[in-house]
N, C-alpha and C. Protein backbone atom coordinates (compact mmCIF):
# COMPACT_ATOMS: atom_id res chain seq x y z
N UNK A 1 13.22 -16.98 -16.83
CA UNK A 1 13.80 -17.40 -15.58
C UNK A 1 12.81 -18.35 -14.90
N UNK A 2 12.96 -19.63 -14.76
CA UNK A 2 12.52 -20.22 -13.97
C UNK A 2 13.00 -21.05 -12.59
N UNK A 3 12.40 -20.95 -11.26
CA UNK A 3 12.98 -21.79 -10.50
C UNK A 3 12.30 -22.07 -9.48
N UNK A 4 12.24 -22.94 -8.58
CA UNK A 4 11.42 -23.88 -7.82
C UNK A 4 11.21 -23.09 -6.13
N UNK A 5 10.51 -23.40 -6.09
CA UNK A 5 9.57 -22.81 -4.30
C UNK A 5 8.81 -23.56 -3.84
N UNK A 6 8.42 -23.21 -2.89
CA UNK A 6 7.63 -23.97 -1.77
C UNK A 6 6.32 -23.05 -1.41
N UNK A 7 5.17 -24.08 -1.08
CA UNK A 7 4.15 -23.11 -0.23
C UNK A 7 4.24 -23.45 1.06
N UNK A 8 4.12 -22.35 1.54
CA UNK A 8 4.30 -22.52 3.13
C UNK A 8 3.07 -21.76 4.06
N UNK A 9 3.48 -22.22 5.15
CA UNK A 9 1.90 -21.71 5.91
C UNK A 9 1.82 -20.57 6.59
N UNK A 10 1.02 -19.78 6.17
CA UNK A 10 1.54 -18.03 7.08
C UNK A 10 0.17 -17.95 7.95
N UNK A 11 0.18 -18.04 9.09
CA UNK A 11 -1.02 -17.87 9.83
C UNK A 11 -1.97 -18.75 9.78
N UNK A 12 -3.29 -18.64 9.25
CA UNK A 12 -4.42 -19.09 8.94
C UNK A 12 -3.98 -19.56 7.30
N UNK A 13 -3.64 -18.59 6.88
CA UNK A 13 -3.67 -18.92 5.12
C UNK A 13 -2.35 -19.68 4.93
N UNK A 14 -1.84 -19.71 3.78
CA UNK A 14 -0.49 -20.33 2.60
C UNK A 14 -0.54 -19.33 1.95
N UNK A 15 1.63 -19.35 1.37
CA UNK A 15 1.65 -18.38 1.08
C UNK A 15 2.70 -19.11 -0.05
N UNK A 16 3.04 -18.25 -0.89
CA UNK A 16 4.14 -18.95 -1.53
C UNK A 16 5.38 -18.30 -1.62
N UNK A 17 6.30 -18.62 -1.29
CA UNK A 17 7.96 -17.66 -1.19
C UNK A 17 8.15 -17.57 -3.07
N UNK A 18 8.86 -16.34 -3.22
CA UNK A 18 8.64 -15.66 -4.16
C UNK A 18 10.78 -15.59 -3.95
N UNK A 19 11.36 -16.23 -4.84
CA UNK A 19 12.84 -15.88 -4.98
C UNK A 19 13.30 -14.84 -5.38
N UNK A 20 13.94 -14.12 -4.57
CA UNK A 20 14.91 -12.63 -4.79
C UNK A 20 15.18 -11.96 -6.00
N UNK A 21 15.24 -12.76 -6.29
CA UNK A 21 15.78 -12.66 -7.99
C UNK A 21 14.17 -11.73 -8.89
N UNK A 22 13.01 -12.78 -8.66
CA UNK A 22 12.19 -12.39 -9.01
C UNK A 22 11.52 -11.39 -8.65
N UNK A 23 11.68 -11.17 -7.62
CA UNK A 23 11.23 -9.66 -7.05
C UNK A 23 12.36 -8.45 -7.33
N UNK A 24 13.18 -8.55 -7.39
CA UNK A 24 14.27 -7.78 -8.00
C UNK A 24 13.85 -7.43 -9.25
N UNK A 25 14.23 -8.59 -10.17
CA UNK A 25 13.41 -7.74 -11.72
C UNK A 25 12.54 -7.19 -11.82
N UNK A 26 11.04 -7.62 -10.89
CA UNK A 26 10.16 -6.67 -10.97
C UNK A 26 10.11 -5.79 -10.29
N UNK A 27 11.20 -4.86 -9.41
CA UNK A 27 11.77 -4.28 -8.86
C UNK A 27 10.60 -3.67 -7.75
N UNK A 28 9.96 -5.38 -6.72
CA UNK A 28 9.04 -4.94 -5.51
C UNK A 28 10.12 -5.28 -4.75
N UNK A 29 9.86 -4.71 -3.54
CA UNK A 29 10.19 -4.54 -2.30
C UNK A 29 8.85 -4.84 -1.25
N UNK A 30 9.68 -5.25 0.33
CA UNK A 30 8.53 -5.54 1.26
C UNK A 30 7.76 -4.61 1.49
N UNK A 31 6.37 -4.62 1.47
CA UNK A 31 5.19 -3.94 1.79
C UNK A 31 4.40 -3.31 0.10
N UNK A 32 5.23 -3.54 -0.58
CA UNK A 32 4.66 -2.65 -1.88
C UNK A 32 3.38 -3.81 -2.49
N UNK A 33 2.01 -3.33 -2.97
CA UNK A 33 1.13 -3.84 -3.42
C UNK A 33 1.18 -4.32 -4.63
N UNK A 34 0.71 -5.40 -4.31
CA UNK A 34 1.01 -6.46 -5.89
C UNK A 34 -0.81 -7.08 -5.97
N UNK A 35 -0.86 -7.28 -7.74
CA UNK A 35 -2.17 -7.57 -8.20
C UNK A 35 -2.32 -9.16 -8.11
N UNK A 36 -2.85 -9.80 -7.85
CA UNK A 36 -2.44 -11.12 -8.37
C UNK A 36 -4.18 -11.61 -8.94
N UNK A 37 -4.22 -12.45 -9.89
CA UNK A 37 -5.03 -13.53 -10.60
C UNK A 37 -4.90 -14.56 -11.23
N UNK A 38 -5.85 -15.27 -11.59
CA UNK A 38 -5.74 -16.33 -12.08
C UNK A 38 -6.05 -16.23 -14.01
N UNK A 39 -5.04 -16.81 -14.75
CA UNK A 39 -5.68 -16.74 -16.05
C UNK A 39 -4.61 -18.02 -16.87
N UNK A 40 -5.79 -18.54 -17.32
CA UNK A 40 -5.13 -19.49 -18.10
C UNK A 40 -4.82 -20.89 -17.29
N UNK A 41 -5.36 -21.29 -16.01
CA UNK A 41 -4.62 -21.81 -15.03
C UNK A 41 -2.96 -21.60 -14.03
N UNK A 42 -2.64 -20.30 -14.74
CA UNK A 42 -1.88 -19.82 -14.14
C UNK A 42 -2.15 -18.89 -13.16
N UNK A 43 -1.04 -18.44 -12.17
CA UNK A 43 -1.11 -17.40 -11.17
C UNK A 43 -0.21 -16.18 -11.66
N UNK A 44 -0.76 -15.17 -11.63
CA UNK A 44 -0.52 -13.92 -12.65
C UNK A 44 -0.42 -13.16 -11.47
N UNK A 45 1.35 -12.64 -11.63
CA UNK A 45 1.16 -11.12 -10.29
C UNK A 45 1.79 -9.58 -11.17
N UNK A 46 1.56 -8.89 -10.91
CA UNK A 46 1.94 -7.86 -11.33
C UNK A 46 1.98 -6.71 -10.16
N UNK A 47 3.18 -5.50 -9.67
CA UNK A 47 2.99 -4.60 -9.10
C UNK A 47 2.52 -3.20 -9.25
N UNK A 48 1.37 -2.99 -8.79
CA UNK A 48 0.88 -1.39 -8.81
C UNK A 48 1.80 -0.28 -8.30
N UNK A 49 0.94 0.67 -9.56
CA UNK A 49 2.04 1.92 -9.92
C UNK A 49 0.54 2.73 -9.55
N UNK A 50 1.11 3.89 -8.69
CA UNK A 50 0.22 5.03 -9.28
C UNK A 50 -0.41 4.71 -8.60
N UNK A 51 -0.62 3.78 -6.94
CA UNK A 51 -1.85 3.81 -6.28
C UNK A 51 -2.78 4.89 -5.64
N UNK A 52 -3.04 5.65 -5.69
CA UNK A 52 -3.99 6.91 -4.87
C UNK A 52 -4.16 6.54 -3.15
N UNK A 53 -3.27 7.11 -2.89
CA UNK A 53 -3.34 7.61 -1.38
C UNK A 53 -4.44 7.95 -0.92
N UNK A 54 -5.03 7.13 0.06
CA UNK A 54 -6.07 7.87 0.30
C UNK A 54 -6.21 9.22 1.43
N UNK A 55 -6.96 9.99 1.53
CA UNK A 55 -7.11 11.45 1.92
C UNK A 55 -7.52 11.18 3.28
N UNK A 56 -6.71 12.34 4.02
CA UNK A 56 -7.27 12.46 5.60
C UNK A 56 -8.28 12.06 5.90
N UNK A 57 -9.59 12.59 5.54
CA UNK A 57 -10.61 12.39 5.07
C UNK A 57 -11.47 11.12 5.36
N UNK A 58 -10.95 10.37 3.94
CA UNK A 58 -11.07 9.16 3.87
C UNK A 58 -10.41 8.16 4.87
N UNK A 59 -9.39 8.65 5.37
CA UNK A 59 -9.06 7.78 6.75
C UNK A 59 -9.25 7.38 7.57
N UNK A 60 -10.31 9.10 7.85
CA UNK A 60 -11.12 8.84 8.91
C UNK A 60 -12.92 8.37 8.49
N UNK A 61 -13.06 8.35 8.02
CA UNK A 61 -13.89 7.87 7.72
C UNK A 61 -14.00 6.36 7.62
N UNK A 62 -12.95 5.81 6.90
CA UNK A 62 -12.71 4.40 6.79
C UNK A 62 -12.72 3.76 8.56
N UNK A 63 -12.10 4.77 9.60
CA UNK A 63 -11.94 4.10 10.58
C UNK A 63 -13.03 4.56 12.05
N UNK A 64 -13.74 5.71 11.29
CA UNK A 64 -14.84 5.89 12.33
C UNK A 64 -15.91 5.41 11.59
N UNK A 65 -16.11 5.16 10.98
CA UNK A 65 -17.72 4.80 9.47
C UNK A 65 -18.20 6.30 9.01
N UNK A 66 -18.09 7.37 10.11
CA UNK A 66 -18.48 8.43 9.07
C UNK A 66 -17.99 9.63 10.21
N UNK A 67 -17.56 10.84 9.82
CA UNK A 67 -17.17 11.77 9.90
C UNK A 67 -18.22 13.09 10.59
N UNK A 68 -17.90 14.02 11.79
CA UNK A 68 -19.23 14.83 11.97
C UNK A 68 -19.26 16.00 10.39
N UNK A 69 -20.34 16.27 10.59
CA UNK A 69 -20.45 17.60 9.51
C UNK A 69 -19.64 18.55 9.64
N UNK A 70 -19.43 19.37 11.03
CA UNK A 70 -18.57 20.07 11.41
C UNK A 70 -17.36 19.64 11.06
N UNK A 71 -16.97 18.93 10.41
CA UNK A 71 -16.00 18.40 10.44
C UNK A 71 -14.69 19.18 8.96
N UNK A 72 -15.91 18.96 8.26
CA UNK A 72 -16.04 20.20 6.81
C UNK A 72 -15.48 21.16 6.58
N UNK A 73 -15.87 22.02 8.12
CA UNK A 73 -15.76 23.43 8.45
C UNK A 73 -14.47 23.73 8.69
N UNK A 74 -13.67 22.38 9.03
CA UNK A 74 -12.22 22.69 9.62
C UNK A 74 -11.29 22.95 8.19
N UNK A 75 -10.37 23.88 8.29
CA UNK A 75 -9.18 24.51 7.63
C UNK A 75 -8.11 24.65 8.37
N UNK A 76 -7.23 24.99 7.37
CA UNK A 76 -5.76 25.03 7.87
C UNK A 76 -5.50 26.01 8.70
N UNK A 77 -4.44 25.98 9.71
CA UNK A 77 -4.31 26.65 11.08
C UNK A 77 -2.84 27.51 10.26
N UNK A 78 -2.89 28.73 10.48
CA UNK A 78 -1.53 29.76 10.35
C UNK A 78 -0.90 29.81 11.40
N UNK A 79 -0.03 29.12 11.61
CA UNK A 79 1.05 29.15 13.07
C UNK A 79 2.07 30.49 13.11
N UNK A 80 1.72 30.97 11.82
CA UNK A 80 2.67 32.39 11.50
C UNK A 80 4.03 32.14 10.65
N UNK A 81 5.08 32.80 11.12
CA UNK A 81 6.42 32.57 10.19
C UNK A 81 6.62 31.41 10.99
N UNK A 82 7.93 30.89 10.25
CA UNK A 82 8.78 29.85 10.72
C UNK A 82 9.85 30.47 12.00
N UNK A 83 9.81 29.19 12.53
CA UNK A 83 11.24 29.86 13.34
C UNK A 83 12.11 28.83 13.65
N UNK A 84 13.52 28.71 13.17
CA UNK A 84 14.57 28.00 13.30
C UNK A 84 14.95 27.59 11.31
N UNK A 85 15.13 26.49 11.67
CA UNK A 85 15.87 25.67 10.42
C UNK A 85 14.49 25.36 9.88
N UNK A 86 13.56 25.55 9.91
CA UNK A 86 12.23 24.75 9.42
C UNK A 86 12.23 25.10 7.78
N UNK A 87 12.19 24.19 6.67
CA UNK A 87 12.10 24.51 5.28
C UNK A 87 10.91 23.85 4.43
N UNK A 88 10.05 24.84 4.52
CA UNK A 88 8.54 24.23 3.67
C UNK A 88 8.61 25.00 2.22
């Protein structure tokens, strides 16, 4: 399948529109992470499978730079039974 696009300007950077079609077969959707490189003089994309979520944890960490020690210590809270429609 080949067919023609445009680069266009997204913000600061360029971007290149990617036709429906082609994202369909490779069955991405908006927001899903795609690899892209260069090989051969070509532009090579492929979509990731199987990315690893990162952990509470790591969330916070990523967004404070580091975590207290006490922090460790914390475990899960027993709120007791359920009550209503709730299904875990």
């Amino acid at each position: 399948m080949i067919m023609t696009t445009a680069v266009v300007k997204y913000k600061k950077e360029q971007g290149i529109k990617l036709p429906q079609a082609f994202l369909q077969s490779l069955n991405i959707i908006e927001n899903d992470e795609v690899e892209v490189w260069l090989e051969n003089n070509r532009i090579m994309l492929r979509k990731l499978f199987g990315k690893k979520h990162k952990t509470t944890k790591e969330r916070l960490q990523d967004f404070y730079g580091t975590i207290s020690p006490d922090a460790e210590k914390l475990s899960e809270i027993d709120w007791g039974q359920s009550v209503g429609q709730e299904i875990w």
